[in-house]
Protein backbone atom coordinates (compact mmCIF):
# COMPACT_ATOMS: atom_id res chain seq x y z
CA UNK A 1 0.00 0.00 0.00
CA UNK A 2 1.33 3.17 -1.01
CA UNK A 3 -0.09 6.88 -1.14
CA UNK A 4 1.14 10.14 -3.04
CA UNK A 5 1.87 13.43 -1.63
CA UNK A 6 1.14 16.39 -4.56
CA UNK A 7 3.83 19.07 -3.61
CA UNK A 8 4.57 22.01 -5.20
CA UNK A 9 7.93 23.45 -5.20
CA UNK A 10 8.01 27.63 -5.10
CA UNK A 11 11.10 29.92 -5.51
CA UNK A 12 10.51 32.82 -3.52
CA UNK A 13 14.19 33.80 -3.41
CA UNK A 14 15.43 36.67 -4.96
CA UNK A 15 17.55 34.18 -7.98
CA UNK A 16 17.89 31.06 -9.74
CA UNK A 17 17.47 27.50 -7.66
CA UNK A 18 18.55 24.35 -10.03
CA UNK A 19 19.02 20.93 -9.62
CA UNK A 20 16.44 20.33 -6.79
CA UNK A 21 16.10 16.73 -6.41
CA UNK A 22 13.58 14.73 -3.92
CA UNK A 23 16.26 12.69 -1.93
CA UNK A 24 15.85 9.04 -2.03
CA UNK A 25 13.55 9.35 -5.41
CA UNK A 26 15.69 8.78 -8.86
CA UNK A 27 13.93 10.95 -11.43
CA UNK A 28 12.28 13.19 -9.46
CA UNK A 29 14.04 16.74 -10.06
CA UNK A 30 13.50 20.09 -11.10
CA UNK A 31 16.04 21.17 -13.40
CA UNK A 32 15.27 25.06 -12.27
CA UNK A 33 13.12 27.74 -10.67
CA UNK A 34 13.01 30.87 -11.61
CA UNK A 35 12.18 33.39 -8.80
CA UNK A 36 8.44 33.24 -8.47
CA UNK A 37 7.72 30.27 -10.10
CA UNK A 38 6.65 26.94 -8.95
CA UNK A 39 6.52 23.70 -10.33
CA UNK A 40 4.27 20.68 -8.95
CA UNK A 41 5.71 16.75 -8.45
CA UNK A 42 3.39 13.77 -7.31
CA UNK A 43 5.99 12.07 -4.57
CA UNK A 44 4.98 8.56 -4.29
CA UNK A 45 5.05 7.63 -0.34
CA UNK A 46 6.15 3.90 -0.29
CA UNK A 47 7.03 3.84 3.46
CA UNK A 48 6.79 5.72 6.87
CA UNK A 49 9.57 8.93 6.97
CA UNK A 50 10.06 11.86 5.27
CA UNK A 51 10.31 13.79 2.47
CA UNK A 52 13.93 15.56 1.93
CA UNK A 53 15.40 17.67 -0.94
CA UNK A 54 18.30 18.71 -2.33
CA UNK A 55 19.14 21.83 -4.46
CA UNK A 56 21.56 24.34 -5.60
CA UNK A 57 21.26 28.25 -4.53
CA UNK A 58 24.04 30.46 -5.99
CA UNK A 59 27.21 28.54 -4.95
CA UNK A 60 25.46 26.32 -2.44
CA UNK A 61 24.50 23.14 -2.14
CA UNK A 62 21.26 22.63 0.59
CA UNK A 63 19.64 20.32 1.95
CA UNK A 64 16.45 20.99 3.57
CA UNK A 65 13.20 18.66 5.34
CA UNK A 66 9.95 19.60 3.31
CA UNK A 67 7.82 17.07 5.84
CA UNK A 68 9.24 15.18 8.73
CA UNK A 69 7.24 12.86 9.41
CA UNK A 70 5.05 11.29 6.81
CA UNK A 71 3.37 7.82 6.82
CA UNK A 72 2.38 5.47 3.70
CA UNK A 73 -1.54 5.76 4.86
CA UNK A 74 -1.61 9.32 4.59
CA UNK A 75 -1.42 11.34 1.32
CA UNK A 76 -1.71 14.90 0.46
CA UNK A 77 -0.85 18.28 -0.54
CA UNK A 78 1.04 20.49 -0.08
CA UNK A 79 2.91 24.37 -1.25
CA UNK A 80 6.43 24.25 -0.39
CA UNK A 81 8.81 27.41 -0.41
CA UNK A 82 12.17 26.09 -1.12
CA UNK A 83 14.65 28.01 1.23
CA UNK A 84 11.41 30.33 2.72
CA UNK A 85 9.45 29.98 5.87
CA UNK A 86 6.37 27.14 5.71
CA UNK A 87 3.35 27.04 7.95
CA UNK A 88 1.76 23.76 7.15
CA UNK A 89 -0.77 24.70 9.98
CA UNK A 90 0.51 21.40 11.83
């Protein structure tokens, strides 16, 4: 049993993000946000733990916990700012 957690990714940064990738998930990326833009993925939630990405910001490389704890029963979703402040109301 498996569920799927709709999240979409929004630059709110003042530049460029690239190469975010959902950690743990081959060929689930983003190639690149412009600032202001988002961009939607359907995360497929196989077991209990959390979602993670990974993404390049100027001359960075950050990692950063979109949801910490996540189980397979429950699916969602959700608007993330990538780098900004989130109130999932949780």
């Amino acid at each position: 049993m498996s569920s799927i957690m709709r999240v979409t990714f929004a630059n709110s940064k003042p530049n460029l993000i690239t190469n975010i990738q959902v950690v743990g998930k081959n060929n689930l990326n983003i190639d690149l946000l412009e600032p202001n833009e988002s961009e939607t993925l359907w995360i497929p939630i196989d077991t209990d733990g959390s979602i993670q990405i990974k993404y390049k910001y100027k001359d960075s490389i950050i990692t950063e916990t979109v949801i910490q704890c996540l189980s397979i029963t429950l699916g969602g979703k959700i608007q993330y700012n990538v780098g900004g402040i989130n109130d999932f109301g949780i």
